[in-house]
C-alpha atoms as a PDB file:
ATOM      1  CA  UNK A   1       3.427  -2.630   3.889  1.00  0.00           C
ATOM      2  CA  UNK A   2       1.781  -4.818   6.452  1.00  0.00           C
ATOM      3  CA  UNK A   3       1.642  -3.578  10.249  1.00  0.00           C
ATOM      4  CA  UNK A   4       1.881  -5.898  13.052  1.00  0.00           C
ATOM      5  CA  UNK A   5       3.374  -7.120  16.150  1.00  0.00           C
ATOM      6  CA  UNK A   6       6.176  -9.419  16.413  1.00  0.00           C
ATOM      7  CA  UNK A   7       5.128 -11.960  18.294  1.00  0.00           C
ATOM      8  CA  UNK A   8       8.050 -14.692  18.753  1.00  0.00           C
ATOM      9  CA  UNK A   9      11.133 -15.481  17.463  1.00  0.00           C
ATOM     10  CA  UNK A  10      12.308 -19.303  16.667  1.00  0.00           C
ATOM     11  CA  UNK A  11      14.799 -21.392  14.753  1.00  0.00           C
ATOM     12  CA  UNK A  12      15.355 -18.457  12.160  1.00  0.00           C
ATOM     13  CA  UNK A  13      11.572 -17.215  11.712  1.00  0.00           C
ATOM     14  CA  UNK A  14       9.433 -14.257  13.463  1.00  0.00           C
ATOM     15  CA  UNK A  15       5.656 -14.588  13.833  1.00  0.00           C
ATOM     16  CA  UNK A  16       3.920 -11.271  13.089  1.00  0.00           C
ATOM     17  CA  UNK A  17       0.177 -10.690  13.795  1.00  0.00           C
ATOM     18  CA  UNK A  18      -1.563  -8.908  11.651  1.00  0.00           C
ATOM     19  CA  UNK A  19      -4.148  -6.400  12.412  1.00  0.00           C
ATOM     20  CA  UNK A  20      -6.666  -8.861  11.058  1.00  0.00           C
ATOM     21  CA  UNK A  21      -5.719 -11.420  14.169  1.00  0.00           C
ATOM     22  CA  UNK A  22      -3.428 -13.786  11.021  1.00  0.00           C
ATOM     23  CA  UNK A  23      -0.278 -14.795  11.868  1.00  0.00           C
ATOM     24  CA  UNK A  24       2.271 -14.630   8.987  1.00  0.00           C
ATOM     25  CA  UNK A  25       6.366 -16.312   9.206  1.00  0.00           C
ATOM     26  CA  UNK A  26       8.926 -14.274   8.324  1.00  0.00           C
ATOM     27  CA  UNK A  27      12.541 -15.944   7.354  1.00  0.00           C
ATOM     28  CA  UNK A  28      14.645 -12.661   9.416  1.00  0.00           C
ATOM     29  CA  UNK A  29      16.902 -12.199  12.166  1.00  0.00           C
ATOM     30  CA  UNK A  30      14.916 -10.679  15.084  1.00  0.00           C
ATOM     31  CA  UNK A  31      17.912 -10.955  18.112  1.00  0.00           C
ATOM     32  CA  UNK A  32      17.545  -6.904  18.985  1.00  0.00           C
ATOM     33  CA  UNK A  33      13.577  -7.055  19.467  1.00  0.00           C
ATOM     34  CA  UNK A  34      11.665  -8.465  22.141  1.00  0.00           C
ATOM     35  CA  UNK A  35       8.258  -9.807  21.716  1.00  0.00           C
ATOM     36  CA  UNK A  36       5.215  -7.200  21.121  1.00  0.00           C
ATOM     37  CA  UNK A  37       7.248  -4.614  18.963  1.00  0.00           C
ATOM     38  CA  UNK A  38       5.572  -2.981  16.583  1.00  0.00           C
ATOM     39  CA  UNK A  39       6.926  -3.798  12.958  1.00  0.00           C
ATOM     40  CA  UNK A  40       5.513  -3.622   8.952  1.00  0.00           C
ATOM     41  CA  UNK A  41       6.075  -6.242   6.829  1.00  0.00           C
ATOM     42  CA  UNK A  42       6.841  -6.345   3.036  1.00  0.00           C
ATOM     43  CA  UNK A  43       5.487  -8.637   0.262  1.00  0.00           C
ATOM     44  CA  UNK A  44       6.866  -7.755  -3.223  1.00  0.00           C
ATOM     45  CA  UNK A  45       4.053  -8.489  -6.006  1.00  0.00           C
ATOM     46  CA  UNK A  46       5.985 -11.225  -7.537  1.00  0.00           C
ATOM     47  CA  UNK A  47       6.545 -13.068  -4.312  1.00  0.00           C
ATOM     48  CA  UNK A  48       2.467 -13.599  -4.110  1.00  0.00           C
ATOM     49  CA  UNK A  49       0.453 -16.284  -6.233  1.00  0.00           C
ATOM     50  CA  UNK A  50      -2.133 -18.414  -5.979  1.00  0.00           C
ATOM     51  CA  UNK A  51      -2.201 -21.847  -6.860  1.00  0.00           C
ATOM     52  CA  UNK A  52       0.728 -22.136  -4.271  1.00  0.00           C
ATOM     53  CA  UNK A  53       1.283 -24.456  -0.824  1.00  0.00           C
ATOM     54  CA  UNK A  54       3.458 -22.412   0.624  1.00  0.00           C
ATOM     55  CA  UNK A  55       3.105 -21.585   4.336  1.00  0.00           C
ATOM     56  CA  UNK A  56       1.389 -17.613   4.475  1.00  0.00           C
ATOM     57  CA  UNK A  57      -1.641 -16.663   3.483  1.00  0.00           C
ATOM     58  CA  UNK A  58      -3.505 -13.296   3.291  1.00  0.00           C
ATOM     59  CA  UNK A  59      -7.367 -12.809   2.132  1.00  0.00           C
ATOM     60  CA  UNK A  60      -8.065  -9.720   0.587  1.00  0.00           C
ATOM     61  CA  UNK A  61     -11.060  -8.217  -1.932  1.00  0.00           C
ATOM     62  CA  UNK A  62      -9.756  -7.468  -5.289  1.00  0.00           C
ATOM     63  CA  UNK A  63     -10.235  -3.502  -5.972  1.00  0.00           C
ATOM     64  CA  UNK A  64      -8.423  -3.009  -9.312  1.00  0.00           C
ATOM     65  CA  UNK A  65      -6.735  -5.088 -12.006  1.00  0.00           C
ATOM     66  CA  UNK A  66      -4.436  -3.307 -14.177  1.00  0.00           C
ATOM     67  CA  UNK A  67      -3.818  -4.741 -17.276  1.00  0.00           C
ATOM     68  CA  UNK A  68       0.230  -4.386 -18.291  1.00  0.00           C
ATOM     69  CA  UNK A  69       0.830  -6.349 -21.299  1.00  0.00           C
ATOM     70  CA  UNK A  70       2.455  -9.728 -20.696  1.00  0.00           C
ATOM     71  CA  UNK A  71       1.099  -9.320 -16.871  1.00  0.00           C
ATOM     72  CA  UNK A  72      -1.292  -7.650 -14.561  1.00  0.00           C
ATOM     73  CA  UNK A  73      -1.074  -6.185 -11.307  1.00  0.00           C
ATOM     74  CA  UNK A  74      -4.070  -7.322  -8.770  1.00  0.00           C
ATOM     75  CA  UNK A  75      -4.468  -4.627  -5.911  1.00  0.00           C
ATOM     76  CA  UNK A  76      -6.378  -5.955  -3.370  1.00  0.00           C
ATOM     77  CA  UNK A  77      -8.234  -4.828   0.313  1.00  0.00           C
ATOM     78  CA  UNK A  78      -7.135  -6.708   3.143  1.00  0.00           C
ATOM     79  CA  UNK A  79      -8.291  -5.400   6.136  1.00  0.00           C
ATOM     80  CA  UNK A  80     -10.517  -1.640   6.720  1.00  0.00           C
ATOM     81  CA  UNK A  81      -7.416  -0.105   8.412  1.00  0.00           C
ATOM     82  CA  UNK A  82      -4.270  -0.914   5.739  1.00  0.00           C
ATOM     83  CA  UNK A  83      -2.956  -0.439   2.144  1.00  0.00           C
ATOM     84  CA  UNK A  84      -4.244  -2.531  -0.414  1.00  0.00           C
ATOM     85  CA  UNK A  85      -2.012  -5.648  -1.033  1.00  0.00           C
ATOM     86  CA  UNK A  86      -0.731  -5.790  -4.576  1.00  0.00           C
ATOM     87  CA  UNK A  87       0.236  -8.958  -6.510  1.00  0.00           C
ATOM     88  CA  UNK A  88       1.547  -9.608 -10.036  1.00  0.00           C
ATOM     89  CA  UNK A  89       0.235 -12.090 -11.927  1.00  0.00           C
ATOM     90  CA  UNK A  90       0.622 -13.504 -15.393  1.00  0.00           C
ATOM     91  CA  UNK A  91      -1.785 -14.300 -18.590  1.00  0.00           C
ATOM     92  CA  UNK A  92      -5.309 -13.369 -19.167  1.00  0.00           C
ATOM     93  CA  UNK A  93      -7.010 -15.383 -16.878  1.00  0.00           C
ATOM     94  CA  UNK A  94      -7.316 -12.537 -14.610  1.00  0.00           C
ATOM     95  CA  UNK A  95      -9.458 -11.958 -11.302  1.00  0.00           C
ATOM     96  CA  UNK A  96     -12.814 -10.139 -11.190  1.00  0.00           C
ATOM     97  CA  UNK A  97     -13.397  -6.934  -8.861  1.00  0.00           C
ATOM     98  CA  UNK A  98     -15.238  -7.715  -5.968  1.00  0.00           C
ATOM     99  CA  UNK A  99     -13.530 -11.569  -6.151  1.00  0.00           C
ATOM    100  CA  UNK A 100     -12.063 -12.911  -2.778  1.00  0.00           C
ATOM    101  CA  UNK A 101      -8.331 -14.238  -3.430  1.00  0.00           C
ATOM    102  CA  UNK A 102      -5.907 -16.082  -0.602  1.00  0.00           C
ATOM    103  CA  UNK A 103      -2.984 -15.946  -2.664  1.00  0.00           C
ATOM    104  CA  UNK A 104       0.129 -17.867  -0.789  1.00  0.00           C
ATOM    105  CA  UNK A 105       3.799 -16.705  -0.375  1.00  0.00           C
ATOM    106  CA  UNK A 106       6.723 -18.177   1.654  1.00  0.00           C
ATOM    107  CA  UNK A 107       8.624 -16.679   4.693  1.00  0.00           C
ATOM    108  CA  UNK A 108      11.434 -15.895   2.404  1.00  0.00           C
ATOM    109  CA  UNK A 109       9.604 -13.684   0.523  1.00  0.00           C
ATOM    110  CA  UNK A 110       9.152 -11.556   3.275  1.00  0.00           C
ATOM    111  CA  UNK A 111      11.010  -8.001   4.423  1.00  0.00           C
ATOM    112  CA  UNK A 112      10.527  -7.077   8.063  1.00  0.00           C
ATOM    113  CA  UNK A 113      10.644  -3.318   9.672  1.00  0.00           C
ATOM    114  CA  UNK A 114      10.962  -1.825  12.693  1.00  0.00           C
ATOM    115  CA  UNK A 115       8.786   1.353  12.848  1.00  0.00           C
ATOM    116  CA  UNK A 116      11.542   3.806  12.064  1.00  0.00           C
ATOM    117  CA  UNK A 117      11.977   1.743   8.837  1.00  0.00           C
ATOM    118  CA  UNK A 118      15.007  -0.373   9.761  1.00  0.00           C
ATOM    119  CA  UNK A 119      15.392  -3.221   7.881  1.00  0.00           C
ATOM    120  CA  UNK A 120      15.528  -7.096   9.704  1.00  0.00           C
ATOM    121  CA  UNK A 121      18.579  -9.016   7.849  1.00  0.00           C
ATOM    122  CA  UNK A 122      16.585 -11.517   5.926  1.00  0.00           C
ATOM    123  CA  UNK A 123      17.615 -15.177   6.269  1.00  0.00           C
ATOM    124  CA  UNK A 124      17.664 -17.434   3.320  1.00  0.00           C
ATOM    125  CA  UNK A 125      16.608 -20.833   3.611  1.00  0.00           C
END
């Protein structure tokens, strides 16, 4: 989980700031919020990769690759403050510790919290 603050809501997606000063979209219904609530935002490991276009980004330091079989899971540090980001990633052409990543994911991937752990309804687009 991400946290940030919401910082607007319009035509179906919230802008969250990170606590790295990025701005990621989120496809959810924010109506009961205002502006500058504090929220945490969820990327599943699938939803990341990186030879995409789509619209979010997050840099991050890979810390550990753990080798599954038919797919790996890429842990990485984004920021000094926050959990490591983890994304899932197929064949053996793997990332290196130490290797800087900006692996892309779209605001439909996204789950949005309020601080008490209620869950935005997620729009799909």
């Amino acid at each position: 989980m991400l946290s940030g603050i919401l910082i607007q809501f319009a035509q179906g997606t919230a802008t969250v700031q990170l606590a790295d000063g990025s701005q990621l979209k989120a496809a959810v219904s924010v109506s009961d919020v205002s502006p500058g609530t504090p929220v945490s935002l969820g990327i599943r490991p699938e939803a990341l990769g990186l030879h995409g276009t789509e619209t979010n980004s997050i840099k991050g330091t890979v810390s550990l690759v753990e080798q599954l079989g038919d797919h790996a899971l890429v842990h990485m540090d984004w920021h000094e403050t926050a959990d490591a980001i983890v994304m899932r990633t197929e064949g053996n052409d793997l990332p290196r510790v130490g290797e800087r990543l900006e692996p892309t994911f779209t605001p439909e991937a996204c789950y949005l919290f309020t601080q008490d752990g209620r869950a935005f309804a997620r729009i799909e687009q």
